[in-house]
N, C-alpha and C. Protein backbone atom coordinates (compact mmCIF):
# COMPACT_ATOMS: atom_id res chain seq x y z
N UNK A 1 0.84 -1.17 0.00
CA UNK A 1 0.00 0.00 0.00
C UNK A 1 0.88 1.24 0.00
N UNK A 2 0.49 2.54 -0.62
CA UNK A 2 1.05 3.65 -0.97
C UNK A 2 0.20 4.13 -0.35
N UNK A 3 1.03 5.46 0.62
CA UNK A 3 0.07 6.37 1.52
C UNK A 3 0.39 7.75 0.79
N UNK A 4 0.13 8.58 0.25
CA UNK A 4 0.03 10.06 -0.04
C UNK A 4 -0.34 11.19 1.38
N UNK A 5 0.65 11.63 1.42
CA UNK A 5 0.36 12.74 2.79
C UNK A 5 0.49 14.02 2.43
N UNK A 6 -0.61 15.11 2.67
CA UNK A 6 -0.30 16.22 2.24
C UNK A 6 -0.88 16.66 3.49
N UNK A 7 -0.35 17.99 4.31
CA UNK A 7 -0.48 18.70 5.69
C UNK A 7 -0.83 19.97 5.49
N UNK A 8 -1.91 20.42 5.42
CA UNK A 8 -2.22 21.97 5.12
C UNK A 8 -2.88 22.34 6.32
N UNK A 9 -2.11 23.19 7.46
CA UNK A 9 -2.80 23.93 8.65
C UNK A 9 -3.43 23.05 9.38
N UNK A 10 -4.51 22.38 9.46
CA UNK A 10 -5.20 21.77 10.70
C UNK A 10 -5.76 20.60 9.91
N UNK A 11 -5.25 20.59 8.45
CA UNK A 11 -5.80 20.10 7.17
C UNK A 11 -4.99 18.85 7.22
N UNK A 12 -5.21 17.50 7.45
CA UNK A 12 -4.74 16.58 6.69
C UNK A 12 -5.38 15.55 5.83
N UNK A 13 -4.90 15.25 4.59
CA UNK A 13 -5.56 14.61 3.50
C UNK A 13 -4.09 13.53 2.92
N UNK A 14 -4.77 12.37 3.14
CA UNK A 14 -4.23 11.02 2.74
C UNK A 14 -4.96 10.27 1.47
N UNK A 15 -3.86 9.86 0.59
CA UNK A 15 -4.83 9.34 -0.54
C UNK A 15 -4.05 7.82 -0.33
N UNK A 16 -5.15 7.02 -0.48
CA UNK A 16 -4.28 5.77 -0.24
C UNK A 16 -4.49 4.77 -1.11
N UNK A 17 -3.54 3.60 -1.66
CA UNK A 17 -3.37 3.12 -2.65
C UNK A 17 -2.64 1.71 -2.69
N UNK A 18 -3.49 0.73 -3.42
CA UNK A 18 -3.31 -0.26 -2.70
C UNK A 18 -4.42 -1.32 -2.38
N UNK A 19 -3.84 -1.85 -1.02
CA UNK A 19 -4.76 -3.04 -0.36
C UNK A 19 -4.17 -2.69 0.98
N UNK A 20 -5.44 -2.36 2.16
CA UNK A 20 -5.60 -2.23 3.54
C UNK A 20 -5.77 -3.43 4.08
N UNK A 21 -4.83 -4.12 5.10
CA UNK A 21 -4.80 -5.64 5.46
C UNK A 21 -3.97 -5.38 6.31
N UNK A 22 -3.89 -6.70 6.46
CA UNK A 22 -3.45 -6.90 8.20
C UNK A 22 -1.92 -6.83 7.70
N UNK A 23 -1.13 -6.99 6.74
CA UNK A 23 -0.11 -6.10 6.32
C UNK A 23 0.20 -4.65 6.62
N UNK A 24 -0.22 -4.01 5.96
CA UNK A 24 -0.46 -2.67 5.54
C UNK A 24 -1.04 -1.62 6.89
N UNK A 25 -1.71 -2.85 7.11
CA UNK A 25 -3.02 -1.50 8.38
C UNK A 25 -1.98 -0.82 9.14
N UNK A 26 -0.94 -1.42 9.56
CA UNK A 26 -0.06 -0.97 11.24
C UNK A 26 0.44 0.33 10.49
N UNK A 27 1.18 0.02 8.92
CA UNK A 27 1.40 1.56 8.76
C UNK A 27 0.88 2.38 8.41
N UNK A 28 -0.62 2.15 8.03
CA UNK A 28 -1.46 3.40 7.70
C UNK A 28 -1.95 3.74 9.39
N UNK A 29 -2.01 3.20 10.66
CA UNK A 29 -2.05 3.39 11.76
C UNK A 29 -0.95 3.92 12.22
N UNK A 30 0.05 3.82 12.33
CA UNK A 30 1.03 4.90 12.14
C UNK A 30 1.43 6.14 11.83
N UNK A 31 1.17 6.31 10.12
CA UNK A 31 1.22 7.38 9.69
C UNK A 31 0.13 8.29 10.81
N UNK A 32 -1.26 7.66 10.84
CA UNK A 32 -2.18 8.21 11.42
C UNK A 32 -1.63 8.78 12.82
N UNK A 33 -1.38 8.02 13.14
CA UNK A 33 -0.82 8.29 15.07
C UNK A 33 0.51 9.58 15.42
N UNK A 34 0.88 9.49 14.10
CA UNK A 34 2.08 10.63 13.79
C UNK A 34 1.77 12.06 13.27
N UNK A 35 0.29 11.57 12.62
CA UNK A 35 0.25 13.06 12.03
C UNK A 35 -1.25 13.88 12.59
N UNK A 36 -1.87 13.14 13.58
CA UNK A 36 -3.15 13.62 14.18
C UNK A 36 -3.33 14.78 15.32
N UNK A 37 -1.96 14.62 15.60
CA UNK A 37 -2.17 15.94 16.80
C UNK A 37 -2.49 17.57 16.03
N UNK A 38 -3.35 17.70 16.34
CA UNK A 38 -3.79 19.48 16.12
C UNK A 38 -4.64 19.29 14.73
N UNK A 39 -5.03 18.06 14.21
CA UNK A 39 -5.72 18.14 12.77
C UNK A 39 -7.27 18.11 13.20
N UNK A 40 -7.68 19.04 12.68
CA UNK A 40 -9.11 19.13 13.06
C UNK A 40 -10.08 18.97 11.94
N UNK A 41 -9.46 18.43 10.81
CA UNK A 41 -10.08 17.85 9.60
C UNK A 41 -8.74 16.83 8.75
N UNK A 42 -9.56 15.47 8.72
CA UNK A 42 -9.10 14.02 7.95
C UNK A 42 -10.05 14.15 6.83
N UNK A 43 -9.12 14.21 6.02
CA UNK A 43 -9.42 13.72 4.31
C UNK A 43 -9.18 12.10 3.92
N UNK A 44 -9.59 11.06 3.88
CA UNK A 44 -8.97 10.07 3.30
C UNK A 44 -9.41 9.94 2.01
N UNK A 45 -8.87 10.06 0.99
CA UNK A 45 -9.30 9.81 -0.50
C UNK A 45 -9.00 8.27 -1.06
N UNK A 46 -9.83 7.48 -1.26
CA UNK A 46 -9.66 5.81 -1.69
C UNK A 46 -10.04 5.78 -2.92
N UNK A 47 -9.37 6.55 -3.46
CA UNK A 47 -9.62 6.55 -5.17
C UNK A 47 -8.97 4.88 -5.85
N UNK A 48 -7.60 4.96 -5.02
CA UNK A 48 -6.53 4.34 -5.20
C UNK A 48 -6.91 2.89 -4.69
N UNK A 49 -7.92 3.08 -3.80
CA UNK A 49 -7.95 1.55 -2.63
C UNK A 49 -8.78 0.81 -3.58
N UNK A 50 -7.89 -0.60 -3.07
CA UNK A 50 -8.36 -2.03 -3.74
C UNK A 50 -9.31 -2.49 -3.20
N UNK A 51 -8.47 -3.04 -2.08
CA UNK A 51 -9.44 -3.92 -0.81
C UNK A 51 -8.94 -3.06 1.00
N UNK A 52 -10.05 -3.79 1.25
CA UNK A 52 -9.99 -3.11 2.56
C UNK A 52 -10.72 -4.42 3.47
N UNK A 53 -9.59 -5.28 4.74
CA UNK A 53 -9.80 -6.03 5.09
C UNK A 53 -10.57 -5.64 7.07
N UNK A 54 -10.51 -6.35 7.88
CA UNK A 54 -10.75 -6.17 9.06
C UNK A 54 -10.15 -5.74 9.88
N UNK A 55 -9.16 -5.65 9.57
CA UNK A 55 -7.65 -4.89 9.95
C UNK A 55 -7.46 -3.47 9.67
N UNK A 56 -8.41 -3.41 8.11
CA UNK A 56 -8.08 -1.70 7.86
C UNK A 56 -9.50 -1.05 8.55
N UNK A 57 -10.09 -2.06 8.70
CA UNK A 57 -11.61 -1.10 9.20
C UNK A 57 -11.08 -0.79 11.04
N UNK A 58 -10.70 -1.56 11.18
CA UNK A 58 -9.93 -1.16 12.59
C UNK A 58 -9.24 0.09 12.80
N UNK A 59 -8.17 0.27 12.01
CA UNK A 59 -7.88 1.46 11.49
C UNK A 59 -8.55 2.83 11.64
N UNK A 60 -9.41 2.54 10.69
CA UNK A 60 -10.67 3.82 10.41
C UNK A 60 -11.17 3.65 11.73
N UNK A 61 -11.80 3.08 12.20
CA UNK A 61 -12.77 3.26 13.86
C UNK A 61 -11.56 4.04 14.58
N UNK A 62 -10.44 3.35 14.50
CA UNK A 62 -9.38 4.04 15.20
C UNK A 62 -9.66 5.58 15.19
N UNK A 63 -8.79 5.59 14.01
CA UNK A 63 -9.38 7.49 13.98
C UNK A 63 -10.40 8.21 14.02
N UNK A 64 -11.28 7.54 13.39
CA UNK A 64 -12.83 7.79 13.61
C UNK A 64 -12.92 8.41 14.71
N UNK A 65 -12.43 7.48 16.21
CA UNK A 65 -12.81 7.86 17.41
C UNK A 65 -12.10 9.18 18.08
N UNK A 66 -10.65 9.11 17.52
CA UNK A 66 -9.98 10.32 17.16
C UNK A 66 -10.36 11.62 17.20
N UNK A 67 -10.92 11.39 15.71
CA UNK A 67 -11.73 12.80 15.08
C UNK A 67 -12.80 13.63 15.70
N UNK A 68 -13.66 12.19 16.39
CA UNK A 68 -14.86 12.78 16.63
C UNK A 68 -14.55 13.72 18.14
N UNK A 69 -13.63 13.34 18.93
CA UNK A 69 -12.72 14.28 19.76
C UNK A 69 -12.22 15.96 19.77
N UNK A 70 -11.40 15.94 18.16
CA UNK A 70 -10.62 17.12 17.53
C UNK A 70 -11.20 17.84 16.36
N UNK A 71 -12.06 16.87 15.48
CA UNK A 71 -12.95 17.82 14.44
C UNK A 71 -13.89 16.65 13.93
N UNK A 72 -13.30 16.51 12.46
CA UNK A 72 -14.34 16.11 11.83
C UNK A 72 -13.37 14.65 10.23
N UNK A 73 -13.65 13.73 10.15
CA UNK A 73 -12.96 13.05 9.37
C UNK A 73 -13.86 12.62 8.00
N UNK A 74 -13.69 12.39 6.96
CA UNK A 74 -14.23 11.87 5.49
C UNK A 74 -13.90 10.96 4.68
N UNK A 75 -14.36 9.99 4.31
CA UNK A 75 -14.24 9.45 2.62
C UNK A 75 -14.55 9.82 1.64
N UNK A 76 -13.52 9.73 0.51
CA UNK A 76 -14.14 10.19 -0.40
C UNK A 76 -13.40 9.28 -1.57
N UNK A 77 -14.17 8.88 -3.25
CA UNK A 77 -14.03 8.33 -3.80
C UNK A 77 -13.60 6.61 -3.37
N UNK A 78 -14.73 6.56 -2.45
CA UNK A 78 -14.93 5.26 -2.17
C UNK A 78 -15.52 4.34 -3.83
N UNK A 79 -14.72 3.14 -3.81
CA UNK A 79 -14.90 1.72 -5.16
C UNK A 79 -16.27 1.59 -4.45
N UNK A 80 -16.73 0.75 -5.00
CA UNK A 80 -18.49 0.02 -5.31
C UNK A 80 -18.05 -1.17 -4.10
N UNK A 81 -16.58 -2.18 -4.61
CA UNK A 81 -16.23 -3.00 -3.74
C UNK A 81 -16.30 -2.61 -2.45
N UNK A 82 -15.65 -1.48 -2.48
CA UNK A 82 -15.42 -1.37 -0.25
C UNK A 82 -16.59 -0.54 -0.05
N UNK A 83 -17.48 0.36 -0.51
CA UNK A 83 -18.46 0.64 0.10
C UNK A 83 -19.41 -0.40 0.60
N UNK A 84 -19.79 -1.68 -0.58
CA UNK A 84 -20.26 -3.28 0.07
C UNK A 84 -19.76 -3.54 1.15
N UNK A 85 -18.49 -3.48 1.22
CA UNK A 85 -18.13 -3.64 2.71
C UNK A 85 -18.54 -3.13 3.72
N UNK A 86 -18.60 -1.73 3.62
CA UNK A 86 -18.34 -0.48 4.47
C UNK A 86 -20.18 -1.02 4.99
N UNK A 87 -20.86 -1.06 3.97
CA UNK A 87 -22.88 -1.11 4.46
C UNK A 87 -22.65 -2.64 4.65
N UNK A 88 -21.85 -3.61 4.62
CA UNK A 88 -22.21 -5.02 5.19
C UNK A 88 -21.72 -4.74 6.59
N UNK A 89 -20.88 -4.06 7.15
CA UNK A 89 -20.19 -3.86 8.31
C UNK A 89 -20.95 -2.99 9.13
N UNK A 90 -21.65 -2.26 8.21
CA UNK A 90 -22.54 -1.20 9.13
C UNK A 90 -21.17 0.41 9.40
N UNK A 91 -19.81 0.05 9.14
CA UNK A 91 -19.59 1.41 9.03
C UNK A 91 -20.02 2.24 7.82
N UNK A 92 -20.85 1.90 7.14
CA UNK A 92 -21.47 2.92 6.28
C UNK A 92 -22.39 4.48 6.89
N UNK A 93 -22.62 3.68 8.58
CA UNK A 93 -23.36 4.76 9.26
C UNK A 93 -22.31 5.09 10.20
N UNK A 94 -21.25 4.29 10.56
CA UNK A 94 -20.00 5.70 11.45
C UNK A 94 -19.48 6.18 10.38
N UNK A 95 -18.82 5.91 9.27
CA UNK A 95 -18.18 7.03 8.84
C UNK A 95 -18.98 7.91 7.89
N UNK A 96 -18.15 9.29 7.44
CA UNK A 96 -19.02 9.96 6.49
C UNK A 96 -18.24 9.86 5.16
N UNK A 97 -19.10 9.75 4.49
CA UNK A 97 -18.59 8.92 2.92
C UNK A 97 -19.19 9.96 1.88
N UNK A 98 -18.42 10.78 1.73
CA UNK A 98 -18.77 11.38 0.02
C UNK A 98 -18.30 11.26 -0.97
């Protein structure tokens, strides 16, 4: 997986690329854990994302719980594939998906 990081003011936006798995998750949890202090808006853009396993949804709740703390977090250009996921899992109603 390829993480894209761009840091604008309170602004962070990640485009990620790839496959989210029990590989991959620890360093997109990482990156996350490194760059969350003072961000009061998460961009994740999954233009790029393949799959997204139980490991990466862990992830997302992770910050999820984060956000809802410091501001406000998003999806955007969610596949057809992981949104199935996202409404079989029921995070279709924690996260916000545009």
């Amino acid at each position: 997986m390829k993480i894209n990081q761009n840091k604008n003011g309170n602004e962070l936006n990640l485009a990620l690329e790839g496959r989210l798995d029990t590989t991959t998750a620890p360093e997109l949890d990482a990156a996350l854990r490194a760059s969350l202090d003072g961000v009061t808006e998460l961009n994740l853009d999954f233009a790029g994302l393949e799959y997204i396993s139980s490991a990466g949804l862990r992830v997302l709740l992770s910050a999820q719980k984060i956000m809802n703390k410091q501001g406000k977090m998003k999806l955007t250009n969610v596949k057809d594939q992981i949104m199935e996921i996202f409404e079989v899992t029921g995070f279709s109603d924690i996260l916000t998906i545009e």
